[in-house]
PDB file of N, CA and C in Angstrom:
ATOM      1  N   UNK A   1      -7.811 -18.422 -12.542  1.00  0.00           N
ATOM      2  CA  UNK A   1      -7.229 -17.240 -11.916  1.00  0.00           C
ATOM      3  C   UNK A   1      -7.770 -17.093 -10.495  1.00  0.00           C
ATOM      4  N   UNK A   2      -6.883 -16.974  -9.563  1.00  0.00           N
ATOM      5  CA  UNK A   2      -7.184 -16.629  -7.966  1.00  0.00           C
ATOM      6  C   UNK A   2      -8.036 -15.477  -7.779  1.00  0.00           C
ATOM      7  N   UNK A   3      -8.577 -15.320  -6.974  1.00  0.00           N
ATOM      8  CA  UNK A   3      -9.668 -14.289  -6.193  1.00  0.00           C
ATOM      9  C   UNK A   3      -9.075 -13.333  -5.876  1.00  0.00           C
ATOM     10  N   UNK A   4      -8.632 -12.266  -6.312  1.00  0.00           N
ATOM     11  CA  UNK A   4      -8.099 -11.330  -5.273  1.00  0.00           C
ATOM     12  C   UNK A   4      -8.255 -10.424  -4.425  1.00  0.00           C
ATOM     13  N   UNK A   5      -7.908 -10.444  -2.925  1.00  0.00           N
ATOM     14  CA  UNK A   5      -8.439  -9.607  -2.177  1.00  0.00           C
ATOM     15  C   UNK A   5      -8.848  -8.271  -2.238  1.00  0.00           C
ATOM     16  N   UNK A   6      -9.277  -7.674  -1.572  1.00  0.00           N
ATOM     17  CA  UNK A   6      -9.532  -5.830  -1.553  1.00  0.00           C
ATOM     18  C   UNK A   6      -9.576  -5.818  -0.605  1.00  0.00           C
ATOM     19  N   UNK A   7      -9.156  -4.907  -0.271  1.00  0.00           N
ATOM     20  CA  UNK A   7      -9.446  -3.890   1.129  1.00  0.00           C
ATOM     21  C   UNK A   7      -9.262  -2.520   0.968  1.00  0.00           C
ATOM     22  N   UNK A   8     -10.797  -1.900   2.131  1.00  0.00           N
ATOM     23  CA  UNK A   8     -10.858  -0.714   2.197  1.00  0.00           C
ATOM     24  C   UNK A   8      -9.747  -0.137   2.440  1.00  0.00           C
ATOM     25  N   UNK A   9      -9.210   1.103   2.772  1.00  0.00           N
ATOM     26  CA  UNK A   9      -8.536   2.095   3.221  1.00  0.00           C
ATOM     27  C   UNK A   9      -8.971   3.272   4.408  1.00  0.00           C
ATOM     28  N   UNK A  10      -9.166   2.987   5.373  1.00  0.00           N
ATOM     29  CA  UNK A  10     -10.140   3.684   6.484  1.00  0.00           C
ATOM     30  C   UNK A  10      -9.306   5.209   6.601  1.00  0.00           C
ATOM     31  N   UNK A  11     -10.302   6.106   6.566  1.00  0.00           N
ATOM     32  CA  UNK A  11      -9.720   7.585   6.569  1.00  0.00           C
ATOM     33  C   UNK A  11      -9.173   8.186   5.112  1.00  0.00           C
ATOM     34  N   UNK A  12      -9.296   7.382   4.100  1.00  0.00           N
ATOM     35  CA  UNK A  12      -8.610   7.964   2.667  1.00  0.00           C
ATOM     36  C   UNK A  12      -9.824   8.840   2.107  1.00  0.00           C
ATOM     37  N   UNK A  13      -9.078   9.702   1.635  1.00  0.00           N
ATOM     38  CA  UNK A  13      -9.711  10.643   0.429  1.00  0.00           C
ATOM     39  C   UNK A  13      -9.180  10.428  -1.014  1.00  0.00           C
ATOM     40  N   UNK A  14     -10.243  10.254  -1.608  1.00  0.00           N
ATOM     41  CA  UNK A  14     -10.399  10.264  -3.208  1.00  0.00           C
ATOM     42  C   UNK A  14      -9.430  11.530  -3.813  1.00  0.00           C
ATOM     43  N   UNK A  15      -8.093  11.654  -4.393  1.00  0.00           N
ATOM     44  CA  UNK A  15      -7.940  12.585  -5.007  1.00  0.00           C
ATOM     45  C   UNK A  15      -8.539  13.061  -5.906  1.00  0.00           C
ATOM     46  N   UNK A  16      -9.373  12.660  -6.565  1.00  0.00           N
ATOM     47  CA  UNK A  16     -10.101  13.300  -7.597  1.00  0.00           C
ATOM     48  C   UNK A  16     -11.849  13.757  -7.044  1.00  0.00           C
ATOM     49  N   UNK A  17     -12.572  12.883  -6.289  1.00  0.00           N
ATOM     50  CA  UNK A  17     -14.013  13.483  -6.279  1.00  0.00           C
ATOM     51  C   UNK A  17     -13.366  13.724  -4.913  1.00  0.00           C
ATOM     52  N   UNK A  18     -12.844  13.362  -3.902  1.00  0.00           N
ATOM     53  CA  UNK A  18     -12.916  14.260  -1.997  1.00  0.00           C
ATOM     54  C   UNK A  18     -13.795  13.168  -1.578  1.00  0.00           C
ATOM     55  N   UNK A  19     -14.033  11.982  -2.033  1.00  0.00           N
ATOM     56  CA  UNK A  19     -15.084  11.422  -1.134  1.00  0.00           C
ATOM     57  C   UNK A  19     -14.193  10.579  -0.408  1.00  0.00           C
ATOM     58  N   UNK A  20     -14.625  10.402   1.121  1.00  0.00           N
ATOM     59  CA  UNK A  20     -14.042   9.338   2.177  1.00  0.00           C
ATOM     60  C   UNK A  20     -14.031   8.407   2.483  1.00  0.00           C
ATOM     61  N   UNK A  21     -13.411   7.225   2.624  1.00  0.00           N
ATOM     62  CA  UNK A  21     -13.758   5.976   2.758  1.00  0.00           C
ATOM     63  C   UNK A  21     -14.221   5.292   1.587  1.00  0.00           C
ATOM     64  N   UNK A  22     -13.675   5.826   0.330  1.00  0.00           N
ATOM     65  CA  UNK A  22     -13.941   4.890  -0.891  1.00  0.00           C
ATOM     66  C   UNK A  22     -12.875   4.386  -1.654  1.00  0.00           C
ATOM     67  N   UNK A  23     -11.757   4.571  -0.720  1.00  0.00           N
ATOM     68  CA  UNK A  23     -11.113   3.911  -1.619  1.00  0.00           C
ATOM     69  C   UNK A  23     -10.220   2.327  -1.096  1.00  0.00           C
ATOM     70  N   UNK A  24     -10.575   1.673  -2.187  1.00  0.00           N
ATOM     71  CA  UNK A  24      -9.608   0.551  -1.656  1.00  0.00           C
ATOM     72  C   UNK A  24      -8.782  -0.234  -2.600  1.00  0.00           C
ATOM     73  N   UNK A  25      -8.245  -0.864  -1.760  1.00  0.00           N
ATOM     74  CA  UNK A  25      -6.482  -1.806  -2.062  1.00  0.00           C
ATOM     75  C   UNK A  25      -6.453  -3.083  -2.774  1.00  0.00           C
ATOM     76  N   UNK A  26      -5.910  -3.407  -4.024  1.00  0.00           N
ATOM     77  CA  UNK A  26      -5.638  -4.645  -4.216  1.00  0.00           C
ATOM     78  C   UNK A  26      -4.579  -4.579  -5.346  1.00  0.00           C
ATOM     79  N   UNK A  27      -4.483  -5.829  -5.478  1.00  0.00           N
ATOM     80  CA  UNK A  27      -3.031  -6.318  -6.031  1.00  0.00           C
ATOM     81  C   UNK A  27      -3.188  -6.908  -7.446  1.00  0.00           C
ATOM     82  N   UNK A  28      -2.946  -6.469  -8.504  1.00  0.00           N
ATOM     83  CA  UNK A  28      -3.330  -6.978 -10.052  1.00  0.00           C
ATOM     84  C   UNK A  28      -2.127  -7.006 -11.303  1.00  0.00           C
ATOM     85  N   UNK A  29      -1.375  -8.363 -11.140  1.00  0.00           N
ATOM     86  CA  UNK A  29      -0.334  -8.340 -11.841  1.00  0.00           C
ATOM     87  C   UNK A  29       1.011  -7.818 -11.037  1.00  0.00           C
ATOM     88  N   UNK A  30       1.082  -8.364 -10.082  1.00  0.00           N
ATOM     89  CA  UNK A  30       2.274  -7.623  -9.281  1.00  0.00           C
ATOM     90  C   UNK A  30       2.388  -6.116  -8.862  1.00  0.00           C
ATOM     91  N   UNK A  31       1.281  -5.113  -9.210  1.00  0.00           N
ATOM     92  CA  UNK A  31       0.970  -3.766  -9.398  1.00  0.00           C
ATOM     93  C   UNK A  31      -0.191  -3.562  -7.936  1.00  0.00           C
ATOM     94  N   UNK A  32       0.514  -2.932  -7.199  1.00  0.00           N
ATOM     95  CA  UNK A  32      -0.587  -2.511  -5.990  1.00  0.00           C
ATOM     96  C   UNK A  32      -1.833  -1.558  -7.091  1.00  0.00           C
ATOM     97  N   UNK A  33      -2.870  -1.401  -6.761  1.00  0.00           N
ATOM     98  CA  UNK A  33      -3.804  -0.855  -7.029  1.00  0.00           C
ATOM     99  C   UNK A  33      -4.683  -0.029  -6.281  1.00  0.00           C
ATOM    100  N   UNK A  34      -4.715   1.223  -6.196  1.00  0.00           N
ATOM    101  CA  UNK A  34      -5.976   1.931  -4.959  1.00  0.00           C
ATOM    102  C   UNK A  34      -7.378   2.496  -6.154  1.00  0.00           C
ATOM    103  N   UNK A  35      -7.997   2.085  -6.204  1.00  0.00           N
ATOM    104  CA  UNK A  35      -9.373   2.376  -6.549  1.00  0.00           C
ATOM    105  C   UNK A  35     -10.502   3.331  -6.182  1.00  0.00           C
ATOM    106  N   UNK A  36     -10.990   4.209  -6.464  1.00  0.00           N
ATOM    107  CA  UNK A  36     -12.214   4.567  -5.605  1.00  0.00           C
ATOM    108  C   UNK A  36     -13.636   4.203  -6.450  1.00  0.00           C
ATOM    109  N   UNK A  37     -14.580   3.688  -5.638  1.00  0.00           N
ATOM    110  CA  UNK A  37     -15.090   3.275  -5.740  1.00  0.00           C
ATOM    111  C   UNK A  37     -16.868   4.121  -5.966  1.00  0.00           C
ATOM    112  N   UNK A  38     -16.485   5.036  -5.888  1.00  0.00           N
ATOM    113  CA  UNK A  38     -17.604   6.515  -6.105  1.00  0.00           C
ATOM    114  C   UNK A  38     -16.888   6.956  -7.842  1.00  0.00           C
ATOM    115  N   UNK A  39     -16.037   6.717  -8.096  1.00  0.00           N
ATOM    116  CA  UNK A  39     -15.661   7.387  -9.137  1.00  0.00           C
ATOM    117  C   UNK A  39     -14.621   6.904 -10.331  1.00  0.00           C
ATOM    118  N   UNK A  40     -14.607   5.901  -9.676  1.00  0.00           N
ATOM    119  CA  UNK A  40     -13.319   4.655 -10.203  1.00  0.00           C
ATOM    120  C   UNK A  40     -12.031   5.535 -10.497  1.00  0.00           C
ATOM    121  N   UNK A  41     -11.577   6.055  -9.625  1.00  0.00           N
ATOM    122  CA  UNK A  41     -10.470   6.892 -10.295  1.00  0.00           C
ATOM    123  C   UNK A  41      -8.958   5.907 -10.007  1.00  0.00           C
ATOM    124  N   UNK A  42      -8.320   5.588 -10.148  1.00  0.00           N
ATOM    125  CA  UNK A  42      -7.227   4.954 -10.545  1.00  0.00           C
ATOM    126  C   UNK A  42      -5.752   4.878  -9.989  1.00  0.00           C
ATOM    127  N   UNK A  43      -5.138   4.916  -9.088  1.00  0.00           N
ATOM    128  CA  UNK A  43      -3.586   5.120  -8.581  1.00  0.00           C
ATOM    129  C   UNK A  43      -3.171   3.622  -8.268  1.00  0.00           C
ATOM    130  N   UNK A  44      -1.793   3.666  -9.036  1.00  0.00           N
ATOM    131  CA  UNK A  44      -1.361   2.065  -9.200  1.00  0.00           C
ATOM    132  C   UNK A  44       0.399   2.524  -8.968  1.00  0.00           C
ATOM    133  N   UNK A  45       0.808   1.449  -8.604  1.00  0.00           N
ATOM    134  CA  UNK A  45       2.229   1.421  -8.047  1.00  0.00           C
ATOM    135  C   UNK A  45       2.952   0.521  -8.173  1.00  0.00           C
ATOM    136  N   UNK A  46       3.940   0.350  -8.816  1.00  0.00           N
ATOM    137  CA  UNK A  46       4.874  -1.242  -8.503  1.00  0.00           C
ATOM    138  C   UNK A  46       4.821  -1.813  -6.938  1.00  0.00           C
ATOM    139  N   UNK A  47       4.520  -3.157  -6.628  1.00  0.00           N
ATOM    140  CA  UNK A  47       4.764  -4.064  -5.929  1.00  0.00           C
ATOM    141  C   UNK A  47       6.316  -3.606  -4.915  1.00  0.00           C
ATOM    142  N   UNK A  48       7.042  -3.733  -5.590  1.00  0.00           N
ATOM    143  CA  UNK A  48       8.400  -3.534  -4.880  1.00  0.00           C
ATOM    144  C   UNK A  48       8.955  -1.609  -4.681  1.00  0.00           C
ATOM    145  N   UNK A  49       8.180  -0.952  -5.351  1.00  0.00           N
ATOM    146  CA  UNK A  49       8.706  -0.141  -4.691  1.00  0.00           C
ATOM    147  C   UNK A  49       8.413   0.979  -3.361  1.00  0.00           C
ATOM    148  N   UNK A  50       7.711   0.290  -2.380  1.00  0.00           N
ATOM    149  CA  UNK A  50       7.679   0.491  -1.454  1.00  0.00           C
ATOM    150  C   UNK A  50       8.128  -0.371  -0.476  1.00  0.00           C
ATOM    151  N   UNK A  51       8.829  -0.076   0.620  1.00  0.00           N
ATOM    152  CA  UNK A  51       9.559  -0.904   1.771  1.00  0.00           C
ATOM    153  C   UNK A  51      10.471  -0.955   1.631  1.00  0.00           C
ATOM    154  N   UNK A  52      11.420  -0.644   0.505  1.00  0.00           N
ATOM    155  CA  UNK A  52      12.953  -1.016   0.962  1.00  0.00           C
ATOM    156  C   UNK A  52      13.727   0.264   1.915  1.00  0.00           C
ATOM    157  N   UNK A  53      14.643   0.033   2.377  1.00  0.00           N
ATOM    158  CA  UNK A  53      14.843   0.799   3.133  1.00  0.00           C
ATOM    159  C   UNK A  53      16.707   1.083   3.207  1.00  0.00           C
ATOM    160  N   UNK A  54      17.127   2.173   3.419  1.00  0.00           N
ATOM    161  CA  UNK A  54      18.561   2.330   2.941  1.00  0.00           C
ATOM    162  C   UNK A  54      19.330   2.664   4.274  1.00  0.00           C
ATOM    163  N   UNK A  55      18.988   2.087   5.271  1.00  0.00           N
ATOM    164  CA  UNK A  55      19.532   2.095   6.314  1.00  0.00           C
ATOM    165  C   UNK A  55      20.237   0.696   7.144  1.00  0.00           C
ATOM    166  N   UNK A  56      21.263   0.772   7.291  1.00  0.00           N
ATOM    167  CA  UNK A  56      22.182  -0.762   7.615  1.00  0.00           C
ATOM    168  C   UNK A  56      21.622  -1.649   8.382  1.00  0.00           C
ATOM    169  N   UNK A  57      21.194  -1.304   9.461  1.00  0.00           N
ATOM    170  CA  UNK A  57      20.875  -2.047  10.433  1.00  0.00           C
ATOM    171  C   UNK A  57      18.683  -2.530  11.036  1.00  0.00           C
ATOM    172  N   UNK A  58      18.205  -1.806   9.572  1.00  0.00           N
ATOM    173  CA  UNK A  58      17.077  -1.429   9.936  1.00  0.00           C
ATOM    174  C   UNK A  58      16.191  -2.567  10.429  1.00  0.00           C
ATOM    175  N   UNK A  59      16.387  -3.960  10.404  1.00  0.00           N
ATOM    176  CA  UNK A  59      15.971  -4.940  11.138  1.00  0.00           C
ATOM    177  C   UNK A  59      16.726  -5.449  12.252  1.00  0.00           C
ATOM    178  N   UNK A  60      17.931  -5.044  12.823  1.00  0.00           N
ATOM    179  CA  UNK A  60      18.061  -5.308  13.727  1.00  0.00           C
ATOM    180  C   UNK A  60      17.752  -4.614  15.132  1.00  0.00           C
ATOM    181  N   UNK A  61      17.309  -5.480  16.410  1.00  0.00           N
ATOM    182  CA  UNK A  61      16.728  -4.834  17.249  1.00  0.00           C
ATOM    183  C   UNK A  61      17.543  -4.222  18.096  1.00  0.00           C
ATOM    184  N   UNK A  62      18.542  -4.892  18.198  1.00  0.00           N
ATOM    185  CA  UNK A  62      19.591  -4.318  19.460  1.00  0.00           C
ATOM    186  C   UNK A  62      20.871  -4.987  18.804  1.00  0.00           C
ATOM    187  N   UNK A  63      22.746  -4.117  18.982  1.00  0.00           N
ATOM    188  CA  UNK A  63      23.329  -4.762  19.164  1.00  0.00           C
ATOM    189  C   UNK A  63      24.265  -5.548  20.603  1.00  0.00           C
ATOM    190  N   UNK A  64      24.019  -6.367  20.667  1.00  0.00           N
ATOM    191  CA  UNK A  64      25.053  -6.820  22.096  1.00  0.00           C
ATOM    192  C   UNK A  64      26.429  -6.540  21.563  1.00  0.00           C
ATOM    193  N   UNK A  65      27.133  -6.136  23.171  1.00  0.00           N
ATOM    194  CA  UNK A  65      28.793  -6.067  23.260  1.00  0.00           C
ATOM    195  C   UNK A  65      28.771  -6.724  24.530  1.00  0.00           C
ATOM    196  N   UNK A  66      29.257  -7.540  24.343  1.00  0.00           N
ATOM    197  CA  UNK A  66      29.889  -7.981  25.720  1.00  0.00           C
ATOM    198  C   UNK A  66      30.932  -7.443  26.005  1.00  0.00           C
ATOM    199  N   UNK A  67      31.586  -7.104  27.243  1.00  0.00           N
ATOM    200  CA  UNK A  67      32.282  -6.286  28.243  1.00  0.00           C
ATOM    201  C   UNK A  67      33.409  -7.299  28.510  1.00  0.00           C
TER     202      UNK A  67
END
């Protein structure tokens, strides 16, 4: 099994104890994971459901018309 990264979260608060800067990020089973690390408290999220976006054009930068 691969290593998986963590990373802090700079400026987060613990919803459960208020402490700062303890919580951090990783990825376990396709499931984002935020951790704190004063209290192990727990918030997990599907992988995919953040970023999609419901707007048509949202990667494009510009359209050209030529004249």
């Amino acid at each position: 099994m691969a290593r998986q990264k963590k990373r802090f979260i700079a400026g987060a608060t613990c919803p459960k104890c208020e402490a700062v800067d303890t919580l951090m990020l990783f990825v376990e089973n396709d499931v984002e994971q935020v951790e704190c690390v004063n209290c192990k408290h727990r918030i997990s999220e599907p992988k995919a459901q953040g970023g999609t976006s419901e707007r048509q054009f949202d990667q494009v930068i510009g359209v050209f018309k030529p004249e």
